[in-house]
PDB file of N, CA and C in Angstrom:
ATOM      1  N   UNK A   1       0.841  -1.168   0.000  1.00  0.00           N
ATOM      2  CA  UNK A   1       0.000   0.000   0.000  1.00  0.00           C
ATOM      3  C   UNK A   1       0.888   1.232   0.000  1.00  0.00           C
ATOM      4  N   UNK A   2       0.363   2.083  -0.424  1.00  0.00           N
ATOM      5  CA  UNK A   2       1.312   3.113  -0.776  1.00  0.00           C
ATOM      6  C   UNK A   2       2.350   3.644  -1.634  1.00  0.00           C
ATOM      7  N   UNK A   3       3.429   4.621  -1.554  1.00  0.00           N
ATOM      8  CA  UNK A   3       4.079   4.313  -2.278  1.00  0.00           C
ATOM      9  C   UNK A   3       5.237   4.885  -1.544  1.00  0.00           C
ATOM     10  N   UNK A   4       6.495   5.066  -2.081  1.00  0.00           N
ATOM     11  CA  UNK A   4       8.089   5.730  -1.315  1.00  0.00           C
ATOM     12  C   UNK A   4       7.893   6.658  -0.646  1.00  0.00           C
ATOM     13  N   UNK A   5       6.959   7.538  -1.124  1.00  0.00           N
ATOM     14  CA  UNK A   5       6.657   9.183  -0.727  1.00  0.00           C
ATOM     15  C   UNK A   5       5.513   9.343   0.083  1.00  0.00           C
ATOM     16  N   UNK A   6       5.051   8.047   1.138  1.00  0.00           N
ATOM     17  CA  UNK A   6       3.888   7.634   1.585  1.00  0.00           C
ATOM     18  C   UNK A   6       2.814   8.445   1.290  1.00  0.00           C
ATOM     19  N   UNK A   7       2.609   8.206   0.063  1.00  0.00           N
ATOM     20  CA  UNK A   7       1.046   8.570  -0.555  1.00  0.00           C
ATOM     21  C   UNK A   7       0.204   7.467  -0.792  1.00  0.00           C
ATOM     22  N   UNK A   8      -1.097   7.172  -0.706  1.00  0.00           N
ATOM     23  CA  UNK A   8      -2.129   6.657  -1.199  1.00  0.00           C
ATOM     24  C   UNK A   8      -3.390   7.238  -1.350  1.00  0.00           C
ATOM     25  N   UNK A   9      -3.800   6.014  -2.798  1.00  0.00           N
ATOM     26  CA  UNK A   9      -4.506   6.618  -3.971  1.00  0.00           C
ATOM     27  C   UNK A   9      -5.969   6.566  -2.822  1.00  0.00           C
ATOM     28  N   UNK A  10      -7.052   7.642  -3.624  1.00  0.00           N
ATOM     29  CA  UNK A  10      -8.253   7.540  -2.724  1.00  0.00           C
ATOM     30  C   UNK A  10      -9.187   5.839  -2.645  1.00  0.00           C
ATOM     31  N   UNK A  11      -9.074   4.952  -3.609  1.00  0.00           N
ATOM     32  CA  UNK A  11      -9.850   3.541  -3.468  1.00  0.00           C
ATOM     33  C   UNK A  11      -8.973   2.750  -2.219  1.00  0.00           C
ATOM     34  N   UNK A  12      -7.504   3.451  -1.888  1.00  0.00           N
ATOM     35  CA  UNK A  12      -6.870   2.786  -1.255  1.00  0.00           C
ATOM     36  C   UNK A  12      -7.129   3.868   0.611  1.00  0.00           C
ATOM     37  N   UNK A  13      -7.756   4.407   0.730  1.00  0.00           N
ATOM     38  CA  UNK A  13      -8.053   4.983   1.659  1.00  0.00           C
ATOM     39  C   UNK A  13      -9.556   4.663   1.948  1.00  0.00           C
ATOM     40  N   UNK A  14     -10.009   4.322   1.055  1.00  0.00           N
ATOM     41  CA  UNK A  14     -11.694   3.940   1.068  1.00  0.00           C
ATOM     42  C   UNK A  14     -11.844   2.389   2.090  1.00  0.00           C
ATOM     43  N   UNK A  15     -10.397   2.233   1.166  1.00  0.00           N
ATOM     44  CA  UNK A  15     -10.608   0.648   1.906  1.00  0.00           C
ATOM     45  C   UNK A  15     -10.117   0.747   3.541  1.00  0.00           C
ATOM     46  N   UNK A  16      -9.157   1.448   3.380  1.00  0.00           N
ATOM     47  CA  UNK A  16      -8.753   1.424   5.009  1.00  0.00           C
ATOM     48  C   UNK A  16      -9.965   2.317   6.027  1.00  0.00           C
ATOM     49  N   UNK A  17     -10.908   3.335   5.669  1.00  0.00           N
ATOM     50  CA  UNK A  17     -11.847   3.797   6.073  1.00  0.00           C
ATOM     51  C   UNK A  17     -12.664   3.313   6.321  1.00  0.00           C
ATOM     52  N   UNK A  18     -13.583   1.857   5.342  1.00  0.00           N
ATOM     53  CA  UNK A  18     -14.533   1.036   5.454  1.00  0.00           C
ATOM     54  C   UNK A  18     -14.283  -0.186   6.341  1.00  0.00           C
ATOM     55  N   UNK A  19     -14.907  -1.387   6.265  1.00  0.00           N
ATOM     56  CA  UNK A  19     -15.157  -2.456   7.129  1.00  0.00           C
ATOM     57  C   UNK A  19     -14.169  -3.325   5.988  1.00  0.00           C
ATOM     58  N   UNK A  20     -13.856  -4.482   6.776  1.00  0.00           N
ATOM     59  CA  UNK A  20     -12.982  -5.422   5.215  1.00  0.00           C
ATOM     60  C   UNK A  20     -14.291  -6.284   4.922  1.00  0.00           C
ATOM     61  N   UNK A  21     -13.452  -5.885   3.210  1.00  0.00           N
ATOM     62  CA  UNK A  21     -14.088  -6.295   1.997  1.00  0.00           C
ATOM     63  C   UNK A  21     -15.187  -5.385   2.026  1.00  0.00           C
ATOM     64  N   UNK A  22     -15.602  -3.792   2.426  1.00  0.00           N
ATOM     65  CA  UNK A  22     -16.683  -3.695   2.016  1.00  0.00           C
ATOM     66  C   UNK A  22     -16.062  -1.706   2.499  1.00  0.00           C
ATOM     67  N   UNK A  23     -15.312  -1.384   1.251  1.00  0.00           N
ATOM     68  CA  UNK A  23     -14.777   0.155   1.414  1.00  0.00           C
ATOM     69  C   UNK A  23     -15.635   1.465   1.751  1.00  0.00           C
ATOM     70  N   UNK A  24     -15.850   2.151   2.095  1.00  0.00           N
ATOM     71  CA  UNK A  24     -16.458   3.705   2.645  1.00  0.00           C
ATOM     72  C   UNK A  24     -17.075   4.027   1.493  1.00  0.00           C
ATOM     73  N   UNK A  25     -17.766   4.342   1.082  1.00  0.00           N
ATOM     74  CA  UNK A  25     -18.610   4.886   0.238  1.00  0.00           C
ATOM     75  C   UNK A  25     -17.982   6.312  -0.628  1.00  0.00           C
ATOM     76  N   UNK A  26     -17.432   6.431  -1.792  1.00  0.00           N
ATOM     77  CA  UNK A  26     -17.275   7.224  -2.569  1.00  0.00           C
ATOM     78  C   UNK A  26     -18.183   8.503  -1.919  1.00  0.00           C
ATOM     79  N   UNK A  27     -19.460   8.391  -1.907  1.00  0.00           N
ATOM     80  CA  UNK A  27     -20.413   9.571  -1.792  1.00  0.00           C
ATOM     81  C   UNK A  27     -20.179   9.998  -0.017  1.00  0.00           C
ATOM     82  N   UNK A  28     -20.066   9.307   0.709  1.00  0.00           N
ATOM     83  CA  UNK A  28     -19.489   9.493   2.377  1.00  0.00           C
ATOM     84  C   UNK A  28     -18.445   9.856   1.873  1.00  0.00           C
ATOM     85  N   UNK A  29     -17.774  10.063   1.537  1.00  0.00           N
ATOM     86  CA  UNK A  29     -15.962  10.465   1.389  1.00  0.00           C
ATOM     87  C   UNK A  29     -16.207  11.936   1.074  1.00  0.00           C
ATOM     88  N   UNK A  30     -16.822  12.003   0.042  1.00  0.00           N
ATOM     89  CA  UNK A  30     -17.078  13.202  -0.758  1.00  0.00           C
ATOM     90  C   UNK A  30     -18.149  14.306   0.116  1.00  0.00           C
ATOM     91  N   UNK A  31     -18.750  13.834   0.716  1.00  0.00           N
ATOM     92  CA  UNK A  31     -19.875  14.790   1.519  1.00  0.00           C
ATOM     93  C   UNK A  31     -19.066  15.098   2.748  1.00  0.00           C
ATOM     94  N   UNK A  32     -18.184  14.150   3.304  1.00  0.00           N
ATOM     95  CA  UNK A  32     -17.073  14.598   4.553  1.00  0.00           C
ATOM     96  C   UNK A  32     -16.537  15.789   3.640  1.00  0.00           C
ATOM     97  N   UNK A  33     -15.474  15.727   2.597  1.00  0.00           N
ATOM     98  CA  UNK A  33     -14.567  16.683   2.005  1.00  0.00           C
ATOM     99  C   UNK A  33     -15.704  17.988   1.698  1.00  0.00           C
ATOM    100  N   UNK A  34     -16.446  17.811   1.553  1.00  0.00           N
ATOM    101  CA  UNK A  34     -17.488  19.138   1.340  1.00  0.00           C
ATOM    102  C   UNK A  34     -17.649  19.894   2.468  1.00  0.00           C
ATOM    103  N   UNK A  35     -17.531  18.812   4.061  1.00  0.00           N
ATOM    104  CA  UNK A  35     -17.828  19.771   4.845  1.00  0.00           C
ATOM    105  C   UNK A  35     -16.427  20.267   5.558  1.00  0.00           C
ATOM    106  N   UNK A  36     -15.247  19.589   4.727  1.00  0.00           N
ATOM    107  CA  UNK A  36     -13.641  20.230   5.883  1.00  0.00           C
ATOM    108  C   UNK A  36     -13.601  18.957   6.832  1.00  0.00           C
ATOM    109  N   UNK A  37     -14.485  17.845   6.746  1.00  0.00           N
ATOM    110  CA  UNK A  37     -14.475  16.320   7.803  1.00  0.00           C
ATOM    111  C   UNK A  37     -13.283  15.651   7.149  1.00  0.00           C
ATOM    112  N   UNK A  38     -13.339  15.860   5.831  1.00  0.00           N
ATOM    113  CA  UNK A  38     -12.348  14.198   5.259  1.00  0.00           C
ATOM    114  C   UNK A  38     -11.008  14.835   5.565  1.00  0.00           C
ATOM    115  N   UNK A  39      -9.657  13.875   5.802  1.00  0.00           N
ATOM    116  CA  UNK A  39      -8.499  14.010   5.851  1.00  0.00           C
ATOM    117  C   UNK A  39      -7.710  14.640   4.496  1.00  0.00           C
ATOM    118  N   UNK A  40      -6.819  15.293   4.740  1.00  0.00           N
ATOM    119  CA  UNK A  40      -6.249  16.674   3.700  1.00  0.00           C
ATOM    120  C   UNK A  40      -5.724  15.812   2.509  1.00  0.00           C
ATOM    121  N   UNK A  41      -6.022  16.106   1.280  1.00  0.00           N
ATOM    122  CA  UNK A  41      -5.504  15.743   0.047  1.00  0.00           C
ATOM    123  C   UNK A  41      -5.033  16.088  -0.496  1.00  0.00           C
ATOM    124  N   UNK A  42      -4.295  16.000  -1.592  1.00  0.00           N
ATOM    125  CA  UNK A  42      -3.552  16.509  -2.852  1.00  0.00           C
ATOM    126  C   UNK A  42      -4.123  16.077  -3.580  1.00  0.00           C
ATOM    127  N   UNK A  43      -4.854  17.452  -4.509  1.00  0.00           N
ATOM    128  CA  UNK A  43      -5.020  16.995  -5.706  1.00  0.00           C
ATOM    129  C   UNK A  43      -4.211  17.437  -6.779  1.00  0.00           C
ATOM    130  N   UNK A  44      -4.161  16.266  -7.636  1.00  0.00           N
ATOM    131  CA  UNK A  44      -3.135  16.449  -8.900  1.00  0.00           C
ATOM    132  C   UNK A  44      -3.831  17.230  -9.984  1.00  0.00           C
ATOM    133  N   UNK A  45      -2.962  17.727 -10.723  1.00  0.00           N
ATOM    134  CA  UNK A  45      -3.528  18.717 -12.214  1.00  0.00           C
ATOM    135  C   UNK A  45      -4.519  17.633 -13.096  1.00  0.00           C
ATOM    136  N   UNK A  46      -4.334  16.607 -12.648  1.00  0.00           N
ATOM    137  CA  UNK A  46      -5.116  15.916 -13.247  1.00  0.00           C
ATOM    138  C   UNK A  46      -6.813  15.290 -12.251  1.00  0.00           C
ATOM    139  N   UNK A  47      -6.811  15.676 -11.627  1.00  0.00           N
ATOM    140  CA  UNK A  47      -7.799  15.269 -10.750  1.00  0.00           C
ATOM    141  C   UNK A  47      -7.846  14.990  -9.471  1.00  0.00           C
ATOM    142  N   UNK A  48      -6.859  13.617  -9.911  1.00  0.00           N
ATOM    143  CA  UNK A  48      -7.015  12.850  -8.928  1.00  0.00           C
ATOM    144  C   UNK A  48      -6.126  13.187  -7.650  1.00  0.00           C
ATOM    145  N   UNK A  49      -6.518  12.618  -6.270  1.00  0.00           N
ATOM    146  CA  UNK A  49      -6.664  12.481  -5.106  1.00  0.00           C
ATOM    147  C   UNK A  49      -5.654  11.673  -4.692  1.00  0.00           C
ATOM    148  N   UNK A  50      -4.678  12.315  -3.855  1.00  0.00           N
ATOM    149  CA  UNK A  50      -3.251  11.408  -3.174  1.00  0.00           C
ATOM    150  C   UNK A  50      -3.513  11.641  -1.529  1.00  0.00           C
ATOM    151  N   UNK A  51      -3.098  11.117  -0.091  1.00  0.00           N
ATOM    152  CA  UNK A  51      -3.345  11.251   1.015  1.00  0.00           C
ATOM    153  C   UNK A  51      -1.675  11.142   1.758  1.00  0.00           C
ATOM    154  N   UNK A  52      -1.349  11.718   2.302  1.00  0.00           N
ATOM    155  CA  UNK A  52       0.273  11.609   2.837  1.00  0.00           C
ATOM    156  C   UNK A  52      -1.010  10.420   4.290  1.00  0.00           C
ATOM    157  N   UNK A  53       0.062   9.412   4.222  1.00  0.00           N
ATOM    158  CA  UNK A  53      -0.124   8.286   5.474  1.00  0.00           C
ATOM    159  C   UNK A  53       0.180   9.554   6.664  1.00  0.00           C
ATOM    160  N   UNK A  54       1.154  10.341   6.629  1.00  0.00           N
ATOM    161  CA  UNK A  54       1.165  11.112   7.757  1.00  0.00           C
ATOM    162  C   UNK A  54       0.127  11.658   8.010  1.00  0.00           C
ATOM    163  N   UNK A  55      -0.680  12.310   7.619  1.00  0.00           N
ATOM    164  CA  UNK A  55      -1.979  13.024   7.452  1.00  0.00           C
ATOM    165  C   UNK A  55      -3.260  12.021   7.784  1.00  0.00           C
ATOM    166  N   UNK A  56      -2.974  10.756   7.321  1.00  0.00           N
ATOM    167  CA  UNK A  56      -4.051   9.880   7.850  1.00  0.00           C
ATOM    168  C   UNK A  56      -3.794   9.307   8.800  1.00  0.00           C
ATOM    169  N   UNK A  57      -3.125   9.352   9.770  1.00  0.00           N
ATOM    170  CA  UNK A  57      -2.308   9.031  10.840  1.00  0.00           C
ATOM    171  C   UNK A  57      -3.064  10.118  12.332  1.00  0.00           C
ATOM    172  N   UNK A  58      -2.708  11.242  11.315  1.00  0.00           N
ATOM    173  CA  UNK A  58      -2.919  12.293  12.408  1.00  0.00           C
ATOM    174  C   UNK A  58      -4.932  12.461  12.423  1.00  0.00           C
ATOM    175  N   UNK A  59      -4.904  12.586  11.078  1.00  0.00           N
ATOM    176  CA  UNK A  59      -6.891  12.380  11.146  1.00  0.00           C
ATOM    177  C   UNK A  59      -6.941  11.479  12.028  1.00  0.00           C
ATOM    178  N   UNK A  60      -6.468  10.276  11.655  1.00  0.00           N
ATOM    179  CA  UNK A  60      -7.628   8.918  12.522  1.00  0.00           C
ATOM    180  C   UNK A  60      -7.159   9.590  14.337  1.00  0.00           C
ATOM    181  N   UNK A  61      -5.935   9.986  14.368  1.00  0.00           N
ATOM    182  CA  UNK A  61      -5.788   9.882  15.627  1.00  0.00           C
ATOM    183  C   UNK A  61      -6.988  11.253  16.237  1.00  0.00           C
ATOM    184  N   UNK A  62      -6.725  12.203  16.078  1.00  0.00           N
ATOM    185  CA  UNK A  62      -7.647  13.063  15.870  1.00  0.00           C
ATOM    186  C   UNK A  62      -9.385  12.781  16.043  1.00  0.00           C
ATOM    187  N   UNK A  63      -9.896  11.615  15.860  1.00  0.00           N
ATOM    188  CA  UNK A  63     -11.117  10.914  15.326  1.00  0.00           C
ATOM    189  C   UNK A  63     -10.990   9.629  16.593  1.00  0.00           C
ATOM    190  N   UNK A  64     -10.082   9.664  17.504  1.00  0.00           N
ATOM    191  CA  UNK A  64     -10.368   8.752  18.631  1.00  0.00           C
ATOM    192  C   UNK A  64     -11.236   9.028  19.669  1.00  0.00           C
ATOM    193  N   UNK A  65     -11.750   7.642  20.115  1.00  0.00           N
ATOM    194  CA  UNK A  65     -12.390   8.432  21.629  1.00  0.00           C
ATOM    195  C   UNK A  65     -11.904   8.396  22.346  1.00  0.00           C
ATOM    196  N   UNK A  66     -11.843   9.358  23.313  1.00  0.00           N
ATOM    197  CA  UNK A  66     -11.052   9.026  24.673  1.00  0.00           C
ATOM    198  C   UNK A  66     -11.866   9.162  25.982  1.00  0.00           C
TER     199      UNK A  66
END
């Protein structure tokens, strides 16, 4: 998962977001990022959606209960 520059692609964050075998919902992902909820992205000139693992690290921790 991932890659050198610990980025991963958004289907690969869906999956770690959802239950196994059954990923977060495209449209839940997208209605979080609408409201400033989803974890910070890069988007490329081309569209698409990269996540630094550091950044999803700090969301989930962020997103604990205590």
């Amino acid at each position: 998962m991932g890659n050198a520059y610990g980025l991963i692609s958004l289907d690969e964050l869906l999956d770690i977001l959802g239950e196994p075998g059954k990923p977060l919902p495209r449209s839940t992902f997208f209605r979080w990022k609408a409201r400033g909820k989803a974890p910070k992205a890069i988007k490329y000139p081309n569209g698409t959606l990269r996540f630094r693992t550091t950044d999803l690290d700090r969301w989930l921790k962020s997103h604990e209960e205590k």
